[in-house]
PDB file of N, CA and C in Angstrom:
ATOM      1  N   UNK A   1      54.105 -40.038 -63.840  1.00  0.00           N
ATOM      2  CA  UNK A   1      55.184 -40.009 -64.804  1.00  0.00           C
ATOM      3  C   UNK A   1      56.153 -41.153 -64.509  1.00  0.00           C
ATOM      4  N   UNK A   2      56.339 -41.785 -65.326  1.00  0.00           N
ATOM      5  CA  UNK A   2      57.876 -42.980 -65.650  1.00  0.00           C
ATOM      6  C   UNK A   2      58.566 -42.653 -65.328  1.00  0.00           C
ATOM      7  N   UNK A   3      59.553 -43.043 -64.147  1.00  0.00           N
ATOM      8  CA  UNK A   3      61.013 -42.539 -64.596  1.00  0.00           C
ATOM      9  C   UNK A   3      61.896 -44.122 -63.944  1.00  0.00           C
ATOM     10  N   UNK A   4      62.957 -44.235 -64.523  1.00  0.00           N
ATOM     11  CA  UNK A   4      64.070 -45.022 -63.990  1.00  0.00           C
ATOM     12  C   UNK A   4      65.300 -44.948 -64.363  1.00  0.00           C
ATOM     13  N   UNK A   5      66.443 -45.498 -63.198  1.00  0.00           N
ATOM     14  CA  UNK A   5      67.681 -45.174 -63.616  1.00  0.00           C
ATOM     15  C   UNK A   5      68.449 -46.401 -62.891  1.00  0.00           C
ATOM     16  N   UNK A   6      69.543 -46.529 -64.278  1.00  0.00           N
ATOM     17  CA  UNK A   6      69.916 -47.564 -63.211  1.00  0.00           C
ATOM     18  C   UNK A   6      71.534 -47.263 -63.244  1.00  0.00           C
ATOM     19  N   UNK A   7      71.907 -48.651 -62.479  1.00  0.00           N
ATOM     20  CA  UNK A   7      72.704 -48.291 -61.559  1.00  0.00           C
ATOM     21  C   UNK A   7      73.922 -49.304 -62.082  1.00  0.00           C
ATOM     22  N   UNK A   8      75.281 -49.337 -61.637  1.00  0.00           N
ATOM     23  CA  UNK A   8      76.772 -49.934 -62.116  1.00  0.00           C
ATOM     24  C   UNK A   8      77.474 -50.284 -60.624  1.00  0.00           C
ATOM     25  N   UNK A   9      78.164 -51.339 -60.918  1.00  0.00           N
ATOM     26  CA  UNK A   9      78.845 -51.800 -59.759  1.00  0.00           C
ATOM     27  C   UNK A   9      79.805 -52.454 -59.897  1.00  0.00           C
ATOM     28  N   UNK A  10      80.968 -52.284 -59.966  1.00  0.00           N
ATOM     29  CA  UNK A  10      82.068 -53.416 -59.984  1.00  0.00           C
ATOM     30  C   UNK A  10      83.141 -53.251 -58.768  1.00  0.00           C
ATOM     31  N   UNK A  11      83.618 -54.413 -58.316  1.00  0.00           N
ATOM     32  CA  UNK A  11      84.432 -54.729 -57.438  1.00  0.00           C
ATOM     33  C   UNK A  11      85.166 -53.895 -57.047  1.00  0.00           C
ATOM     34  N   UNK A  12      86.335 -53.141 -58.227  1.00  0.00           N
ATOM     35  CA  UNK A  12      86.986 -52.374 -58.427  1.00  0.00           C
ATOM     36  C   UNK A  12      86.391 -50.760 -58.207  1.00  0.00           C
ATOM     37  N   UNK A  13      85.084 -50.621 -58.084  1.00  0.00           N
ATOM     38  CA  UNK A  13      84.310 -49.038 -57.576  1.00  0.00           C
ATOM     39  C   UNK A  13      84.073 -48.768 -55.863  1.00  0.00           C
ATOM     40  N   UNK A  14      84.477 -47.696 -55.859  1.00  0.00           N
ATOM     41  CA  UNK A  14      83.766 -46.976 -54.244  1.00  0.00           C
ATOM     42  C   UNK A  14      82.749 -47.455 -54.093  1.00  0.00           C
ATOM     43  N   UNK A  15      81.656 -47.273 -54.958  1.00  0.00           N
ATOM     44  CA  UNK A  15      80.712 -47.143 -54.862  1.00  0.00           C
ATOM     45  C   UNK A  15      79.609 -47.336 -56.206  1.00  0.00           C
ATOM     46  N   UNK A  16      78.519 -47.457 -56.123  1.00  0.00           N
ATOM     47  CA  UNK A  16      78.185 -47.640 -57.425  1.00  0.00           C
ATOM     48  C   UNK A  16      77.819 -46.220 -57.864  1.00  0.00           C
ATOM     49  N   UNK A  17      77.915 -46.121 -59.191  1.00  0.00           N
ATOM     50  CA  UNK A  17      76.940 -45.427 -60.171  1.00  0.00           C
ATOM     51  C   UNK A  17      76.376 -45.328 -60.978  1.00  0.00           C
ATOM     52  N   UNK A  18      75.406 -44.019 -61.339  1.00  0.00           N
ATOM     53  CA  UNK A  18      74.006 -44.019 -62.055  1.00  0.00           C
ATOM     54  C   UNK A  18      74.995 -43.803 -63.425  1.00  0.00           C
ATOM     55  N   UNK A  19      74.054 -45.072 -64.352  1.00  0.00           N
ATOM     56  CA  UNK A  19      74.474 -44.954 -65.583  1.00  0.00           C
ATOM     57  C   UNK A  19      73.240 -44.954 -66.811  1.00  0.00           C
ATOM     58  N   UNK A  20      72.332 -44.699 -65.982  1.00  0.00           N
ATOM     59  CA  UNK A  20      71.535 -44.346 -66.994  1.00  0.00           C
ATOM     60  C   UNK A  20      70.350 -43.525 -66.009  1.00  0.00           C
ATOM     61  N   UNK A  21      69.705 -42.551 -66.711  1.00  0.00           N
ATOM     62  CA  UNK A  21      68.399 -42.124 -66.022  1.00  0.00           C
ATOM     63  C   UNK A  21      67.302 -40.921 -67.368  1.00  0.00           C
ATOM     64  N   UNK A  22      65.954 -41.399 -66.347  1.00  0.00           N
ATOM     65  CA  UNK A  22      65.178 -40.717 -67.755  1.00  0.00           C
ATOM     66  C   UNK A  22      63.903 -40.990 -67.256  1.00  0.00           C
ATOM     67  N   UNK A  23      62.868 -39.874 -67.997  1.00  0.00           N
ATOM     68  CA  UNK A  23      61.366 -40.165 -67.823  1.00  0.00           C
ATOM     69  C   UNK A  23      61.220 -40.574 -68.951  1.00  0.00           C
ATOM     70  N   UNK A  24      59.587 -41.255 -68.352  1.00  0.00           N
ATOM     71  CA  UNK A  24      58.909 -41.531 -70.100  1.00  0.00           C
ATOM     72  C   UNK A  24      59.554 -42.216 -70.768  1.00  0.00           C
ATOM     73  N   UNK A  25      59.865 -42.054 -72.063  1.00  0.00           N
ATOM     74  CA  UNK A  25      60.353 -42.791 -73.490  1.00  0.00           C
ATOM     75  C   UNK A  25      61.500 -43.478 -73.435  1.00  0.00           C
ATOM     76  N   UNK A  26      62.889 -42.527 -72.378  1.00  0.00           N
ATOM     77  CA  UNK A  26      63.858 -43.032 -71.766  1.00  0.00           C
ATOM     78  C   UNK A  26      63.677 -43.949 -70.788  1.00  0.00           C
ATOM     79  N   UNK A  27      62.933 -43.590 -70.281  1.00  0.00           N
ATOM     80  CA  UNK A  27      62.856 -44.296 -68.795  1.00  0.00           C
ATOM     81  C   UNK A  27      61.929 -45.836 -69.662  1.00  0.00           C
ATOM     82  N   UNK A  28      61.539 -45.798 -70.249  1.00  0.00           N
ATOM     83  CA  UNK A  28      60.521 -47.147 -70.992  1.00  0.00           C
ATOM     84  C   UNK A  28      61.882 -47.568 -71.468  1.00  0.00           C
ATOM     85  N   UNK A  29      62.629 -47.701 -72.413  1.00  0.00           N
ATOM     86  CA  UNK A  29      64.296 -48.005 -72.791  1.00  0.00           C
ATOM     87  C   UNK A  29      65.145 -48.585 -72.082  1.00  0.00           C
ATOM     88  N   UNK A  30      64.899 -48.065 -70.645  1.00  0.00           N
ATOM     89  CA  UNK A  30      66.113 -48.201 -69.539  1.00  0.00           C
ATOM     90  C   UNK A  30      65.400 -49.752 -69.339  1.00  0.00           C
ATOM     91  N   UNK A  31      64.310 -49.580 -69.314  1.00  0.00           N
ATOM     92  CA  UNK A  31      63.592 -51.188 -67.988  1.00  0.00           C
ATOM     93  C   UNK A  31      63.396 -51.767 -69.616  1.00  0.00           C
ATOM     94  N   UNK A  32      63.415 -51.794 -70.765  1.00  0.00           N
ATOM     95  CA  UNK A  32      63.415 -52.841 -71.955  1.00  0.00           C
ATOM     96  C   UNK A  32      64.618 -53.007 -71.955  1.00  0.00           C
ATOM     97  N   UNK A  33      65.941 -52.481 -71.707  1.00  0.00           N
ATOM     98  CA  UNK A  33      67.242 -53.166 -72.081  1.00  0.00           C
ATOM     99  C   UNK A  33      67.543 -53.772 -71.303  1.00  0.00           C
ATOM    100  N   UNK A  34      66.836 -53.675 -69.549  1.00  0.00           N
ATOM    101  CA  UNK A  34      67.118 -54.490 -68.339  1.00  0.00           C
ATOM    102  C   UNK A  34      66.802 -55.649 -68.735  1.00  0.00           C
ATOM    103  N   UNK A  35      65.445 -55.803 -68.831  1.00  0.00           N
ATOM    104  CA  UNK A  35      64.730 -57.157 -68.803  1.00  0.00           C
ATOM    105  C   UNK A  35      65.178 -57.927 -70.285  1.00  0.00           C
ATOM    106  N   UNK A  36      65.813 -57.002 -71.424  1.00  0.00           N
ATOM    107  CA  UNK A  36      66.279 -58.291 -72.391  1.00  0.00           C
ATOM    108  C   UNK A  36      67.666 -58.890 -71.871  1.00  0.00           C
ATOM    109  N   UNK A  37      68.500 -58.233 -70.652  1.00  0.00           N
ATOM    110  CA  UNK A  37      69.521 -58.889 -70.377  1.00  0.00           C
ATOM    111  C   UNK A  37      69.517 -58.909 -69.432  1.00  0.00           C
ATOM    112  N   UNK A  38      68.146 -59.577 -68.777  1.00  0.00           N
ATOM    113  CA  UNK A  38      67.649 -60.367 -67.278  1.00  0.00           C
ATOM    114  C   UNK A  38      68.263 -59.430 -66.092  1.00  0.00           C
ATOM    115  N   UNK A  39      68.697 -58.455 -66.231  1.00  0.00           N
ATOM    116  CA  UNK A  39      68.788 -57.236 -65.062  1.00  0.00           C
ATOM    117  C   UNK A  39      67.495 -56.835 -64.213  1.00  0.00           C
ATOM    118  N   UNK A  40      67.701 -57.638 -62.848  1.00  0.00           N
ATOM    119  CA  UNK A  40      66.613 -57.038 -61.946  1.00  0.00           C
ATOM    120  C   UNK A  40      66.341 -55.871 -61.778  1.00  0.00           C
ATOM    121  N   UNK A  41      64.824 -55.647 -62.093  1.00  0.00           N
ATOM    122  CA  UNK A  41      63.760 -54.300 -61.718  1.00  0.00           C
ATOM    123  C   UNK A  41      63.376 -54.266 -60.282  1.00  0.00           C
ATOM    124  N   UNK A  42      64.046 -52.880 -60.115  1.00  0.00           N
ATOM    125  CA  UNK A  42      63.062 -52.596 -58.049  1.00  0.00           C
ATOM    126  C   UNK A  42      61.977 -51.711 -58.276  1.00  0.00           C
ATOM    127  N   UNK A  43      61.062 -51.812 -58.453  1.00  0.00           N
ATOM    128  CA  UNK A  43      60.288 -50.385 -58.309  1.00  0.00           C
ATOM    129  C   UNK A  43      60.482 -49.444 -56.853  1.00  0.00           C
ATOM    130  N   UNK A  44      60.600 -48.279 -56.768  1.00  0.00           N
ATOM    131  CA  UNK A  44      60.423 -47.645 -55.680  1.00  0.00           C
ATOM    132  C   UNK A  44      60.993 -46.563 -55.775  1.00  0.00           C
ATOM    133  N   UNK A  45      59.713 -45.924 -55.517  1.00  0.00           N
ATOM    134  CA  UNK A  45      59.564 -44.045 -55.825  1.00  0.00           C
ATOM    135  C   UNK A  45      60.046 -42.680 -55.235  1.00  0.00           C
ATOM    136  N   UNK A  46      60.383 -44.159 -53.859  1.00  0.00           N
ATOM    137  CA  UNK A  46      61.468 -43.007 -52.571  1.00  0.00           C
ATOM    138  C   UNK A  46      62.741 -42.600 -53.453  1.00  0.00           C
ATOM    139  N   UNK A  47      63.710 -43.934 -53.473  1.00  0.00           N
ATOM    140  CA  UNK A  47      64.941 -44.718 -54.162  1.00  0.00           C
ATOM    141  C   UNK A  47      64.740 -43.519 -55.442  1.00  0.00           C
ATOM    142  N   UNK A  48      63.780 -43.275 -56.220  1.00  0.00           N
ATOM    143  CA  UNK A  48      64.418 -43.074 -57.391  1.00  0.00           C
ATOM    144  C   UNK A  48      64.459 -41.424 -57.274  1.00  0.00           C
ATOM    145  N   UNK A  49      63.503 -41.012 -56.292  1.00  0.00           N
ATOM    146  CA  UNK A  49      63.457 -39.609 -56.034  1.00  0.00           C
ATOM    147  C   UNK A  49      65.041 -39.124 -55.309  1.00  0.00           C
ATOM    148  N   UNK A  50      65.889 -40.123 -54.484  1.00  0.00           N
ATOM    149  CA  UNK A  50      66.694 -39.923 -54.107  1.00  0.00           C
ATOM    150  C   UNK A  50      68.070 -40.014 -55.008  1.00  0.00           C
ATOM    151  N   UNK A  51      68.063 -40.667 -55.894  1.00  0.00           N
ATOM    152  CA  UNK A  51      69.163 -41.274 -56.828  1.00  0.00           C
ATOM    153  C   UNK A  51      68.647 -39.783 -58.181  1.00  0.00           C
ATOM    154  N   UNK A  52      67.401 -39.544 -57.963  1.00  0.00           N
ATOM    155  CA  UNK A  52      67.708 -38.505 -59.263  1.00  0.00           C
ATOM    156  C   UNK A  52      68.595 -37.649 -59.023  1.00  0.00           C
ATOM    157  N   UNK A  53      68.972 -37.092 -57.777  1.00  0.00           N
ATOM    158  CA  UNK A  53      69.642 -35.634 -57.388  1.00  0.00           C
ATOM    159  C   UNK A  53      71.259 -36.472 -58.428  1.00  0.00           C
ATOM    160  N   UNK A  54      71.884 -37.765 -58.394  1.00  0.00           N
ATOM    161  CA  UNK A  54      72.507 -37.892 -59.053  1.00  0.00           C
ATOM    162  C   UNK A  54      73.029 -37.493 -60.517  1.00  0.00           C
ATOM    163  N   UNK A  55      74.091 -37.242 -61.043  1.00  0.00           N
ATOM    164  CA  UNK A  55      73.798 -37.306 -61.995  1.00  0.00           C
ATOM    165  C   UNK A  55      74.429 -38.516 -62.892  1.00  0.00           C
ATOM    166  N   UNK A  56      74.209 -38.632 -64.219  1.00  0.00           N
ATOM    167  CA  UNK A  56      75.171 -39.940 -64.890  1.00  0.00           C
ATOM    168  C   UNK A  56      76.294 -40.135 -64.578  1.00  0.00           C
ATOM    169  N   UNK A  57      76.962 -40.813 -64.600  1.00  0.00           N
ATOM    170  CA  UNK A  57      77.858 -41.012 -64.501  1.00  0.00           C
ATOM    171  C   UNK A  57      79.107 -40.685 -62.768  1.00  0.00           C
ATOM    172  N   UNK A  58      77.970 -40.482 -62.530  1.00  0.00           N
ATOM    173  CA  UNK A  58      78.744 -39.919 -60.864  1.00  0.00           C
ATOM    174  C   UNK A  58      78.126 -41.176 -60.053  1.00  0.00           C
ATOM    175  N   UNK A  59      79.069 -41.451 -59.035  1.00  0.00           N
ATOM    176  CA  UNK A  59      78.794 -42.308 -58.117  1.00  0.00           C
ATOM    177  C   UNK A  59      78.198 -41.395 -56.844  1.00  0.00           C
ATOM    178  N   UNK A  60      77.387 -42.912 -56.340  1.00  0.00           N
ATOM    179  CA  UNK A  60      76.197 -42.394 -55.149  1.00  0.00           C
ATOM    180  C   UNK A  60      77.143 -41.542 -53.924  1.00  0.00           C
ATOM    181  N   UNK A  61      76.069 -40.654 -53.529  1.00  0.00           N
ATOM    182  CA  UNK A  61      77.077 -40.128 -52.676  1.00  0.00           C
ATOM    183  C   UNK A  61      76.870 -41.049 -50.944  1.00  0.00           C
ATOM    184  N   UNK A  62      77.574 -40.336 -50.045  1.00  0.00           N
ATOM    185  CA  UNK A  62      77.715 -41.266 -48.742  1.00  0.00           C
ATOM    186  C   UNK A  62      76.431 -41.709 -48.761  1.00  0.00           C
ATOM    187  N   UNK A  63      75.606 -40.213 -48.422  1.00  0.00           N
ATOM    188  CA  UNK A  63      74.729 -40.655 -47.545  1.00  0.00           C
ATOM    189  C   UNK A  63      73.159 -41.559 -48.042  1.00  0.00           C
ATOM    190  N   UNK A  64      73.829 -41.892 -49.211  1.00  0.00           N
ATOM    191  CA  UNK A  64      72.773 -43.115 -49.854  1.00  0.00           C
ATOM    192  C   UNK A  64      73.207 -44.292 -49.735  1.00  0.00           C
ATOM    193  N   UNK A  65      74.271 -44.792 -49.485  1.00  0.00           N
ATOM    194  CA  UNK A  65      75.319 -45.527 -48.874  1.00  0.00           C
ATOM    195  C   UNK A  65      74.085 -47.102 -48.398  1.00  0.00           C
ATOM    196  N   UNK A  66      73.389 -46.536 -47.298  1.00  0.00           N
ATOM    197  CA  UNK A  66      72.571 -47.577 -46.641  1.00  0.00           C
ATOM    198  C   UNK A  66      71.521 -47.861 -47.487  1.00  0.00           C
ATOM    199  N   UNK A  67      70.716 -47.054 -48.427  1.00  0.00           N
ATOM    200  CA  UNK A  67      69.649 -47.251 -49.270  1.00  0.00           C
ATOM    201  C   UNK A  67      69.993 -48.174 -50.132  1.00  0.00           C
ATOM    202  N   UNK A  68      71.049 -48.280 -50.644  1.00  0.00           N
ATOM    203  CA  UNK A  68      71.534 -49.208 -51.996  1.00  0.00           C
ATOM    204  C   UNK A  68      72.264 -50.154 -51.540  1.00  0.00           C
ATOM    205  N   UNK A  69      73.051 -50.251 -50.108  1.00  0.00           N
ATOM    206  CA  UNK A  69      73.175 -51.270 -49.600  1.00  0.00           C
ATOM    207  C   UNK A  69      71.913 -52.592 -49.457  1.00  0.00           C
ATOM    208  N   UNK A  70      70.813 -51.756 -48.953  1.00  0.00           N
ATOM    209  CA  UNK A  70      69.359 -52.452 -48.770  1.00  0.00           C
ATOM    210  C   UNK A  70      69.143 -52.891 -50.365  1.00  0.00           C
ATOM    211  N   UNK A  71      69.127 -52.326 -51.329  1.00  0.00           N
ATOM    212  CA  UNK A  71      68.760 -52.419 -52.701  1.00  0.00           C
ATOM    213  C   UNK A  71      70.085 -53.854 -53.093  1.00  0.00           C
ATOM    214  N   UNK A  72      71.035 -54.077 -53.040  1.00  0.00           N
ATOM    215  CA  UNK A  72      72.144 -54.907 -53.456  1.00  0.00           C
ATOM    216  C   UNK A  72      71.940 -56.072 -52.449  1.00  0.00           C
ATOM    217  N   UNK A  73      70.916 -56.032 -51.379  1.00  0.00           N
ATOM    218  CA  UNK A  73      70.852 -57.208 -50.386  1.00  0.00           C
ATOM    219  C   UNK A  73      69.976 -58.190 -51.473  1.00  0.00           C
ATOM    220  N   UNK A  74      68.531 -56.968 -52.096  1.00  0.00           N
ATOM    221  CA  UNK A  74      67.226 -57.398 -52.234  1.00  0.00           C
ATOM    222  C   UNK A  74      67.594 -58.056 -53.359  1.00  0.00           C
ATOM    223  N   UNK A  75      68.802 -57.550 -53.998  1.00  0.00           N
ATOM    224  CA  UNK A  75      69.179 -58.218 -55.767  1.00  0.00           C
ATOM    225  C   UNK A  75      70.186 -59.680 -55.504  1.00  0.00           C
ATOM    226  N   UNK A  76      71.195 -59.323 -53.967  1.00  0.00           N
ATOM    227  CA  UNK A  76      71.611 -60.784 -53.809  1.00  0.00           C
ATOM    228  C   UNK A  76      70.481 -61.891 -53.768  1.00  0.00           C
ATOM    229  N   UNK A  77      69.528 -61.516 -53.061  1.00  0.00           N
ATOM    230  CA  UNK A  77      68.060 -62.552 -52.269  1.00  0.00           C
ATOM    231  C   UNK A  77      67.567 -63.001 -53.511  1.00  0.00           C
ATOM    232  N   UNK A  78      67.615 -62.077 -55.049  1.00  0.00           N
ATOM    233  CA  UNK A  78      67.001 -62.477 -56.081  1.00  0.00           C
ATOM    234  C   UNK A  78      68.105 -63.701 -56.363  1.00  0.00           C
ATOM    235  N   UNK A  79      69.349 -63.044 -56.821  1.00  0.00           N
ATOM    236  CA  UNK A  79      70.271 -63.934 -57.428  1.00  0.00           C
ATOM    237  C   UNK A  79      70.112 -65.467 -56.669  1.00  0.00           C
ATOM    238  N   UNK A  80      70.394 -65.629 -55.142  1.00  0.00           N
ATOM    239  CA  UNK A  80      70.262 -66.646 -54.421  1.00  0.00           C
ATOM    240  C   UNK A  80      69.262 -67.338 -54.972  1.00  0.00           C
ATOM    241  N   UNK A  81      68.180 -67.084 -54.933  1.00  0.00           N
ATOM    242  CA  UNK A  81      66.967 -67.702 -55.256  1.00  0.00           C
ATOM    243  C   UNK A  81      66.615 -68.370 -56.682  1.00  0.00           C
ATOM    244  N   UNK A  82      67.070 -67.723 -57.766  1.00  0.00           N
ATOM    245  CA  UNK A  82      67.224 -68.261 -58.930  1.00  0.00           C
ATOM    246  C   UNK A  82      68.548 -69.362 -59.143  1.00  0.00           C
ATOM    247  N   UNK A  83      69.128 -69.348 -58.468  1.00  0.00           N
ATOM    248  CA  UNK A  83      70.433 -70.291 -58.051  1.00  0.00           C
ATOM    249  C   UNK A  83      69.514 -71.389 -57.866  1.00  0.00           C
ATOM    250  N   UNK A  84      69.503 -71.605 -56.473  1.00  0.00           N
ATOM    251  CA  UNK A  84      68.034 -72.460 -55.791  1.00  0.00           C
ATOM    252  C   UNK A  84      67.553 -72.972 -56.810  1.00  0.00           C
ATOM    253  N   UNK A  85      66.494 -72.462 -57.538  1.00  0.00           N
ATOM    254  CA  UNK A  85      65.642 -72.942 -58.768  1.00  0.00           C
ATOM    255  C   UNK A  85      66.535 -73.606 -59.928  1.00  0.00           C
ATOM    256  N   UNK A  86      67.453 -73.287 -59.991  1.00  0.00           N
ATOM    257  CA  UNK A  86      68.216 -74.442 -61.212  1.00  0.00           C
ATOM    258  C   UNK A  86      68.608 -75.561 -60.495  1.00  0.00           C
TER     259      UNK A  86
END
């Protein structure tokens, strides 16, 4: 089964949060509105099993803290890199 959810971050937040999540039809929606406005895709089935207990609109709690830290490294390493390439 599909599922994805993604995620919000601004300067001004604790922490980030889930602002979208869904199987299937939703979850196909979530990763087509990413990729038309070049928003990096992570796959990973741990991550999303852990972020479901979330719900919308609530920010991550502590103890995911280090998981999405690791996840915001892997999206700087993207950003860096496409920098690089221009």
């Amino acid at each position: 089964m599909k599922k994805a959810i993604a995620l919000s971050y601004e300067e001004q937040m604790q922490a980030p949060k889930v602002v979208a999540k869904g199987s299937e039809r939703v979850a196909e929606r979530i990763l087509e509105e990413a990729l038309q406005h070049n928003i990096p895709i992570r796959e990973d089935a741990t991550l999303i099993t852990l972020l479901n207990t979330v719900q919308v609109s609530e920010q991550i709690p502590n103890e995911l803290y280090g998981v999405i830290a690791e996840l915001f490294a892997f999206l700087y390493q993207l950003d860096q890199t496409e920098i690089l390439k221009k």
